[in-house]
C-alpha atoms as a PDB file:
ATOM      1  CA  UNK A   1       0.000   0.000   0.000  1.00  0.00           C
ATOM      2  CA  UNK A   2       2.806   2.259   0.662  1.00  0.00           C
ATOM      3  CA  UNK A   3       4.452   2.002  -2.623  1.00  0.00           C
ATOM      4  CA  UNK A   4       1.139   2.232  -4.418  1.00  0.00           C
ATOM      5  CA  UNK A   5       0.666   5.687  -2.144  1.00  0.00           C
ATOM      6  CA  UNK A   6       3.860   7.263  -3.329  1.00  0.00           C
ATOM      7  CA  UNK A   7       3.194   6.514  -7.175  1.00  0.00           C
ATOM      8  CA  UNK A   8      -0.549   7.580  -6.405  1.00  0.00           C
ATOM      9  CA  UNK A   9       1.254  10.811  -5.265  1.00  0.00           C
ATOM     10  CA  UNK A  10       3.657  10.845  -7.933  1.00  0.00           C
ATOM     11  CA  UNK A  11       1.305  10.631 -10.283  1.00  0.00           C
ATOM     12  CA  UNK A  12      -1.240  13.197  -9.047  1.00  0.00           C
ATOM     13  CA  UNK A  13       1.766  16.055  -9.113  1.00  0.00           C
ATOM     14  CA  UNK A  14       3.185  15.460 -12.061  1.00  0.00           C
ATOM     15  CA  UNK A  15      -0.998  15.850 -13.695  1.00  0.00           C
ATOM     16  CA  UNK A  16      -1.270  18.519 -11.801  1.00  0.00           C
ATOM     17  CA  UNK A  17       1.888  20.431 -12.910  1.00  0.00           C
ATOM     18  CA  UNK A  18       1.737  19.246 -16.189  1.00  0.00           C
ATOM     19  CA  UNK A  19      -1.744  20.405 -16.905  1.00  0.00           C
ATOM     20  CA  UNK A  20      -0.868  24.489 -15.207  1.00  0.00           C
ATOM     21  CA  UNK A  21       1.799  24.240 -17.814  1.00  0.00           C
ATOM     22  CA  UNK A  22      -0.609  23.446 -20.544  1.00  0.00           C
ATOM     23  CA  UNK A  23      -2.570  26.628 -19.762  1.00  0.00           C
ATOM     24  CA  UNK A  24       0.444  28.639 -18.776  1.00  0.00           C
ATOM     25  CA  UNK A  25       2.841  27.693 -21.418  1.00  0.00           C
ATOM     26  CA  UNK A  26       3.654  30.676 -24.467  1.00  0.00           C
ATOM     27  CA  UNK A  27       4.218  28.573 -26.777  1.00  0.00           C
ATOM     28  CA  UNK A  28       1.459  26.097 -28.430  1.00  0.00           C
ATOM     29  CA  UNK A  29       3.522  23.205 -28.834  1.00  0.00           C
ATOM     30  CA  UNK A  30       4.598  23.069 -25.702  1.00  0.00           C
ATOM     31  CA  UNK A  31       1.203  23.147 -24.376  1.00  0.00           C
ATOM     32  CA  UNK A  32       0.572  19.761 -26.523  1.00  0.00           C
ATOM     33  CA  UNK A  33       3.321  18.131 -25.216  1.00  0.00           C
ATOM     34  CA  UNK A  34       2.084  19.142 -21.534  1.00  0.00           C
ATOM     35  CA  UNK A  35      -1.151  17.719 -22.216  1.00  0.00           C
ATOM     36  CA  UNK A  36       0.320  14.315 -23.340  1.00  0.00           C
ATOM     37  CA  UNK A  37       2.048  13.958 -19.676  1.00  0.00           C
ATOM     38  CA  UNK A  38      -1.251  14.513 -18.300  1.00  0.00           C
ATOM     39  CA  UNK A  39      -3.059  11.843 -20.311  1.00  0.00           C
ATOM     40  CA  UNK A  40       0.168   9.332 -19.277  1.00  0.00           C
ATOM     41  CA  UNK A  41      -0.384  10.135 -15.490  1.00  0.00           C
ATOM     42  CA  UNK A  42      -3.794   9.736 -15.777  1.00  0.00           C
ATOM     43  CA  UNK A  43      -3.504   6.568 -17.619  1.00  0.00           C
ATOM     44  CA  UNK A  44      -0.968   6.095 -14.542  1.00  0.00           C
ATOM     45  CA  UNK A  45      -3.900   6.573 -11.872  1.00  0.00           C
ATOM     46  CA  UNK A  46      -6.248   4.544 -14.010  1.00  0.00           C
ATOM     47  CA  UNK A  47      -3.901   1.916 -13.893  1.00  0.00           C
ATOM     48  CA  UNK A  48      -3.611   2.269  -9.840  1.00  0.00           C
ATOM     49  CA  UNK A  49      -7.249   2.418  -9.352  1.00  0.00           C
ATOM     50  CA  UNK A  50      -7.440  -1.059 -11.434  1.00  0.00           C
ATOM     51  CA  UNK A  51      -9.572   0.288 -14.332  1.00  0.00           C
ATOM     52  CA  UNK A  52      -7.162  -0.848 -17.075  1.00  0.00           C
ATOM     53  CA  UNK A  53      -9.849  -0.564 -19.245  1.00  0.00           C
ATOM     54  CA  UNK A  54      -9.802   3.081 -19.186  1.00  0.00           C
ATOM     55  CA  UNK A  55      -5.951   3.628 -19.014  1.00  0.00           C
ATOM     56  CA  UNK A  56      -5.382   1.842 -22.625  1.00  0.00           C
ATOM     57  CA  UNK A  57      -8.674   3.896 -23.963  1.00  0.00           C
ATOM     58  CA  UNK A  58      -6.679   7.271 -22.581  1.00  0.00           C
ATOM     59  CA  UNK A  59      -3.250   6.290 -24.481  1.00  0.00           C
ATOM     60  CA  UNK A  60      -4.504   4.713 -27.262  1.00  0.00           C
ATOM     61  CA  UNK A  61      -7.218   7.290 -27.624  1.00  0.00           C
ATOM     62  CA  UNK A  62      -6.398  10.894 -26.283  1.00  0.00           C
ATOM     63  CA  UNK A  63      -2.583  10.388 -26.350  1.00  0.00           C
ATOM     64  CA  UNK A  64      -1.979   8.294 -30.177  1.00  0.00           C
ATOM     65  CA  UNK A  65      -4.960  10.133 -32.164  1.00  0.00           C
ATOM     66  CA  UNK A  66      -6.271  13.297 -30.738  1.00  0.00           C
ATOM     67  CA  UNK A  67      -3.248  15.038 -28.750  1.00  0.00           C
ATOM     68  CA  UNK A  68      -0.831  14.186 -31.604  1.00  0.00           C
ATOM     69  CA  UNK A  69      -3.873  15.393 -34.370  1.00  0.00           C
ATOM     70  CA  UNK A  70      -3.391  18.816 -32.286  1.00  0.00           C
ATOM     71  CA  UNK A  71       0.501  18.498 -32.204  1.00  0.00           C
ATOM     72  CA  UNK A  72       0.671  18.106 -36.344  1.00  0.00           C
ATOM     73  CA  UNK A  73      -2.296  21.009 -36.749  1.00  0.00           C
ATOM     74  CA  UNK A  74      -0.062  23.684 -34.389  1.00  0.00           C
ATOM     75  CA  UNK A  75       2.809  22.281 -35.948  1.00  0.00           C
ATOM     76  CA  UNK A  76       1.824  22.565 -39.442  1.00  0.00           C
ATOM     77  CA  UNK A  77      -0.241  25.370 -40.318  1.00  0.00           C
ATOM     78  CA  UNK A  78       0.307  28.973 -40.076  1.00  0.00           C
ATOM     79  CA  UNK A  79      -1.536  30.416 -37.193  1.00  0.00           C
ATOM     80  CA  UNK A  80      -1.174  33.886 -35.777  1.00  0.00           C
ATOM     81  CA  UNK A  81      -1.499  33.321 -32.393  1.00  0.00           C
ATOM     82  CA  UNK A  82      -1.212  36.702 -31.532  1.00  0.00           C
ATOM     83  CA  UNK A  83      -4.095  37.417 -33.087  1.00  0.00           C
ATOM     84  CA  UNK A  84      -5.812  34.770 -31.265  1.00  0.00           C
ATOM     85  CA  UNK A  85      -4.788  36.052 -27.764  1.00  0.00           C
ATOM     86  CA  UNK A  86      -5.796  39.321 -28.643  1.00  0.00           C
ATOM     87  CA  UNK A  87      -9.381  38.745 -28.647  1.00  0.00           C
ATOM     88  CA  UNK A  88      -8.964  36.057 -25.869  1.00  0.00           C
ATOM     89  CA  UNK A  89     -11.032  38.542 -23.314  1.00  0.00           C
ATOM     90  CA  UNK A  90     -14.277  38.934 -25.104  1.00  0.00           C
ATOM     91  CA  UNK A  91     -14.674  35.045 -24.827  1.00  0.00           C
ATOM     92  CA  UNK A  92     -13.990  35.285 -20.387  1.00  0.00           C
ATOM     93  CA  UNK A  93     -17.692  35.964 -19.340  1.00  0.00           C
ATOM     94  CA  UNK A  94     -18.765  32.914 -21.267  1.00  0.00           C
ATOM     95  CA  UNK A  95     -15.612  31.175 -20.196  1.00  0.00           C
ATOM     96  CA  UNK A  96     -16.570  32.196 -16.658  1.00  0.00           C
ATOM     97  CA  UNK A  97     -19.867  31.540 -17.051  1.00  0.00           C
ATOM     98  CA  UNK A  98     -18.752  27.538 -18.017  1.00  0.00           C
ATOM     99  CA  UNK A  99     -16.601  26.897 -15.279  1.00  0.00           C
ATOM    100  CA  UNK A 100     -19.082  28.522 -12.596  1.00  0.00           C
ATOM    101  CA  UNK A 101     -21.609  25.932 -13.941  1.00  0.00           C
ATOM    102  CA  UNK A 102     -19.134  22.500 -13.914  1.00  0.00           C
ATOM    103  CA  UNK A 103     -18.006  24.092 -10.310  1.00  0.00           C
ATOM    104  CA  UNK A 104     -21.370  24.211  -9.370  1.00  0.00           C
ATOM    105  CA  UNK A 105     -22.071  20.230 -11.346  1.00  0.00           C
ATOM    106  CA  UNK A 106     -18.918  19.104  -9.263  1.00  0.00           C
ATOM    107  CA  UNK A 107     -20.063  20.035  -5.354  1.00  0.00           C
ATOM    108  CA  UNK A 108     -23.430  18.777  -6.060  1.00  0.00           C
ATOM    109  CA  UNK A 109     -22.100  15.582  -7.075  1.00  0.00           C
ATOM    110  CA  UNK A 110     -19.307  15.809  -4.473  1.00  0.00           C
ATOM    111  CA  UNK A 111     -21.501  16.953  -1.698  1.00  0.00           C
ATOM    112  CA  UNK A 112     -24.549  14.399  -2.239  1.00  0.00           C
ATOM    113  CA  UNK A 113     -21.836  11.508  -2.626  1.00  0.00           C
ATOM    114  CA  UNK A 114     -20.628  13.071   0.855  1.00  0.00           C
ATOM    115  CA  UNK A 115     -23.882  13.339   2.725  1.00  0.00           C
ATOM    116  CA  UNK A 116     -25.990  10.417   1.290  1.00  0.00           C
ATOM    117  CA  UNK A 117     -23.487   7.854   0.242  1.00  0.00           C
ATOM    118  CA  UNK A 118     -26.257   5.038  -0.026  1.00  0.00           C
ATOM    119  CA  UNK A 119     -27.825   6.975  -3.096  1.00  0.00           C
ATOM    120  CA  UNK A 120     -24.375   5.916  -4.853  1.00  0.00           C
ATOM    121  CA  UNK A 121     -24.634   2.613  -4.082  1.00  0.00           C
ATOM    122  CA  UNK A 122     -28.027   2.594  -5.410  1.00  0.00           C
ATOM    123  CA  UNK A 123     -27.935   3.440  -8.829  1.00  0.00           C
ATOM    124  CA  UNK A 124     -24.608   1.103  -9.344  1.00  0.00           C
ATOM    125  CA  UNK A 125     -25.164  -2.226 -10.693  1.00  0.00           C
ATOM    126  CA  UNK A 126     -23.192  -5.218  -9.295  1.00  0.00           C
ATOM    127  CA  UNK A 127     -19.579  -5.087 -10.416  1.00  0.00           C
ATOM    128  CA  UNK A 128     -18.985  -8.761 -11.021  1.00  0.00           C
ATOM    129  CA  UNK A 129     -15.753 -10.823  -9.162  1.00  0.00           C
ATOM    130  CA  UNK A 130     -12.562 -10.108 -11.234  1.00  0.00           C
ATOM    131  CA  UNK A 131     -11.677 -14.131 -11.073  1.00  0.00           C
ATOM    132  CA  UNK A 132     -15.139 -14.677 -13.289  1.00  0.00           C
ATOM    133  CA  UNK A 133     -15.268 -11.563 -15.360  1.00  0.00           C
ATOM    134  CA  UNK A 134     -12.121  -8.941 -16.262  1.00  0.00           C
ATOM    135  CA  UNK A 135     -12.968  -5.479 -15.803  1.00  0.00           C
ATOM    136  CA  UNK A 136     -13.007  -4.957 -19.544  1.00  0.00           C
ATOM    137  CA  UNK A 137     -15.258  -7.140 -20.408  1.00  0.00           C
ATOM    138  CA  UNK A 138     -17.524  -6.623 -17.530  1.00  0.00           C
ATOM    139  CA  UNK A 139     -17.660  -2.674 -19.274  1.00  0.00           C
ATOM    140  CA  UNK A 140     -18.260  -4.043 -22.498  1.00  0.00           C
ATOM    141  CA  UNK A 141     -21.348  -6.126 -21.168  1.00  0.00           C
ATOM    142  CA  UNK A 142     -22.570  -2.852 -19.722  1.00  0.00           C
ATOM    143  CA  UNK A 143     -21.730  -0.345 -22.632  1.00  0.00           C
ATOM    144  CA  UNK A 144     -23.053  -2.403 -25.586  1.00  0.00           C
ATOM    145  CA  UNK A 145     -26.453  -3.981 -23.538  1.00  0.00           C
ATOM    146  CA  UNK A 146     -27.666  -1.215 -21.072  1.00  0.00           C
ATOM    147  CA  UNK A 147     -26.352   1.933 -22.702  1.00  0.00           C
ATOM    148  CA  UNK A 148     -26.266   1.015 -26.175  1.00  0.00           C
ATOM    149  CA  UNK A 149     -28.169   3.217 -27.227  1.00  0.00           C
ATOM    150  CA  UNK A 150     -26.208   6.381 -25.519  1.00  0.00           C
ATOM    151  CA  UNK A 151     -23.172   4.981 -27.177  1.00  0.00           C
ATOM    152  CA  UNK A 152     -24.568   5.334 -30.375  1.00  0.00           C
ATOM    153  CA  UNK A 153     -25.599   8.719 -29.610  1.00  0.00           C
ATOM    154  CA  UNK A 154     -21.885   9.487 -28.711  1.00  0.00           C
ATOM    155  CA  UNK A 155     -20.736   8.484 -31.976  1.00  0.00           C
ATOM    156  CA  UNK A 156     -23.128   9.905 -34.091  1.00  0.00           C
ATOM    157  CA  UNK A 157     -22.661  13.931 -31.845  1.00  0.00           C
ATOM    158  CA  UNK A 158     -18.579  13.043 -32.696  1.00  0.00           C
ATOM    159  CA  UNK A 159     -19.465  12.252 -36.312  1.00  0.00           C
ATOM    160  CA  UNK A 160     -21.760  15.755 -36.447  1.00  0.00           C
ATOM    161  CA  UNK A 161     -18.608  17.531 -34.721  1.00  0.00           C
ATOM    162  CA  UNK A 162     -16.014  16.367 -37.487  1.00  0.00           C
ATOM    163  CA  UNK A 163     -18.555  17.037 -40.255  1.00  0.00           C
ATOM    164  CA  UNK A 164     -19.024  19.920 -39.144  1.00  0.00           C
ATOM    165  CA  UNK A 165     -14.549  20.851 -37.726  1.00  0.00           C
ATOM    166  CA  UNK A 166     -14.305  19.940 -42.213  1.00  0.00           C
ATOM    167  CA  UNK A 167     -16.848  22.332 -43.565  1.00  0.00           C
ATOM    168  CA  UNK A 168     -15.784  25.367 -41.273  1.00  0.00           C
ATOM    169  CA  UNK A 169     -12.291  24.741 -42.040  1.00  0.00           C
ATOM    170  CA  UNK A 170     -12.418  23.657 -45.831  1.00  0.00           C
ATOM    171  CA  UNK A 171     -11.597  26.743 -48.017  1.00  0.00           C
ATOM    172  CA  UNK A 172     -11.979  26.078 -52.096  1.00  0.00           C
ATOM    173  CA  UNK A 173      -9.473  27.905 -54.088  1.00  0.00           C
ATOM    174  CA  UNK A 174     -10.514  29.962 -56.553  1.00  0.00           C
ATOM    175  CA  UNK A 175      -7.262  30.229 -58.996  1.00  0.00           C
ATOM    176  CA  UNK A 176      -6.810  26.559 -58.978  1.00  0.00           C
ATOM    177  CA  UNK A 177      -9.283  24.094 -61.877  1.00  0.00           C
ATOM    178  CA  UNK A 178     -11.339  21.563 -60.078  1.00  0.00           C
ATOM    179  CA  UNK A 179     -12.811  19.027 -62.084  1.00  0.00           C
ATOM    180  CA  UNK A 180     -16.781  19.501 -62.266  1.00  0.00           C
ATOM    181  CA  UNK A 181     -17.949  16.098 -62.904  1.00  0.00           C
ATOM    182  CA  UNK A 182     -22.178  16.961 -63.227  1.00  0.00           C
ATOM    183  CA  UNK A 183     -21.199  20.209 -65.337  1.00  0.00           C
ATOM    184  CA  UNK A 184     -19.121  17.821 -67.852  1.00  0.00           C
ATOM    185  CA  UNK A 185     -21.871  15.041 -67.955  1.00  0.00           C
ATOM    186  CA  UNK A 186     -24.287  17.502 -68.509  1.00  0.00           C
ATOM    187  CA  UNK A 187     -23.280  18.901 -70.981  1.00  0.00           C
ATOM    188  CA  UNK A 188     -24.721  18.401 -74.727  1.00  0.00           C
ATOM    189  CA  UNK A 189     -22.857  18.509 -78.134  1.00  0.00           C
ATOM    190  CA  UNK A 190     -23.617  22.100 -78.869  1.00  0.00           C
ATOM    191  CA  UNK A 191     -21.293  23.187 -75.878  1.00  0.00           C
ATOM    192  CA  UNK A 192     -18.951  20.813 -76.146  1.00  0.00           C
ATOM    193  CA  UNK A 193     -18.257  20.746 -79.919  1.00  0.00           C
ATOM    194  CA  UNK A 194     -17.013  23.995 -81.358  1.00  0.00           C
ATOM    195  CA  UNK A 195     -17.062  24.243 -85.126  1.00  0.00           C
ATOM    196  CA  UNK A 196     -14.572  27.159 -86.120  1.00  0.00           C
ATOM    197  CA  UNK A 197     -15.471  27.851 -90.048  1.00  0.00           C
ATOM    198  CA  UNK A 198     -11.600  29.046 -91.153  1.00  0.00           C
ATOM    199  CA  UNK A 199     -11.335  30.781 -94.726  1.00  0.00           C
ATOM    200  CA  UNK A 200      -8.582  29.023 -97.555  1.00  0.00           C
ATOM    201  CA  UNK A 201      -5.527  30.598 -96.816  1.00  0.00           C
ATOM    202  CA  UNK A 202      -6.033  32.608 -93.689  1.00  0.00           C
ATOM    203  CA  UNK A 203      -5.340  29.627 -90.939  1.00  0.00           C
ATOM    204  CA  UNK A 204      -6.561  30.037 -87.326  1.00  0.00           C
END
C-alpha cells in the first residue's frame, strides 16, 4: 500500500503540474506536449485504481490520435497566435460563465456523494468478481447492452462535430481548376463541340 501511495502521489503532481503548464505555457507546442504527460499520469492513476480498461482507452485514444492530431495542426499550419490572444477577453464571461456551472455540477455531485453515500450505491449495478469476469469485459457487457443506445448517440454527436470541424475549415481555391464532374456530364454537343469555319488561306 505504501508504494502504491507514493506513485498515487507521484502521479497526481506530475498531472497537476503538467496540466498548469498546458494553460500557462507561451508557446502552443509546448502546451501539446504538456497535455500528453497529463493523459500518461492519468492513464498512470487509471492503472492504480485497477480500471485498465480506461488507461489503454486514454493512451490509445487521447494520447496516439487526438493530442498528436493537435501536435501536427499547431505544428503545421500557419496560425497567428497573436491574433488569437488578442481577442482572448471577449470570450472570459462565457468562459466564466462555463466553469461557474461545472463548479457548481462538481459540489453537487461531491456533496450528495458526501452526505448520502447510499444513493451511490443505489444506482450502481453489481460489479462482477474479477476471477469470473475482467474489468473490460464486464464494461463491455454494460456499454453495448444497457447503454447502447447512448453509445450510439456518442458516436453519431462526434461524427456531427467532425462534419461539421471539415466544412468550417475547408476553403476552395478559386485560382486553382477543379474538375466539375455533373457540369461535364451535362453537358450536350452544342457546348462541347465547337465548329470554327476558317477561310482558304487565312489559318486560325
Amino acid at each position: 500500500m505504501a508504494l502504491q501511495a507514493v506513485f498515487f502521489y507521484l502521479f497526481a503532481f506530475v498531472a497537476v503540474a503538467s496540466a498548469f503548464m498546458v494553460i500557462s505555457s507561451r508557446n502552443p507546442v509546448h502546451s501539446v506536449l504538456f497535455l500528453i504527460l497529463v493523459f500518461f499520469n492519468a492513464a498512470g492513476l487509471f492503472l492504480l485504481t485497477g480500471a485498465e480498461f480506461l488507461a489503454m482507452i486514454l493512451l490509445v485514444v487521447y494520447i496516439g490520435a487526438v493530442a498528436v492530431l493537435f501536435l501536427f495542426v499547431v505544428m503545421m499550419l500557419d496560425i497567428d497566435f497573436a491574433e488569437l490572444r488578442a481577442g482572448v477577453l471577449q470570450y472570459a464571461p462565457v468562459g466564466i460563465l462555463v466553469g461557474l456551472i461545472v463548479a457548481a455540477e462538481l459540489i453537487v455531485v461531491i456533496g450528495g456523494s458526501v452526505l448520502t453515500p447510499q444513493a451511490a450505491e443505489a444506482i450502481t449495478m453489481p460489479i462482477p468478481n474479477p476471477a469470473e469476469r475482467t474489468n473490460t469485459a464486464a464494461l463491455g457487457d454494460v456499454l453495448y447492452t444497457n447503454y447502447v443506445y447512448f453509445f450510439q448517440i456518442a458516436g453519431l454527436v462526434l461524427l456531427v462535430a467532425m462534419i461539421g470541424a471539415i466544412v468550417l475549415t475547408l476553403r476552395h481555391r478559386t485560382h486553382i481548376k477543379r474538375q466539375d464532374i455533373s457540369r461535364q456530364v451535362a453537358r450536350k454537343p452544342e457546348t462541347a463541340v465547337e465548329v470554327v469555319k476558317v477561310k482558304s488561306g487565312q489559318g486560325l
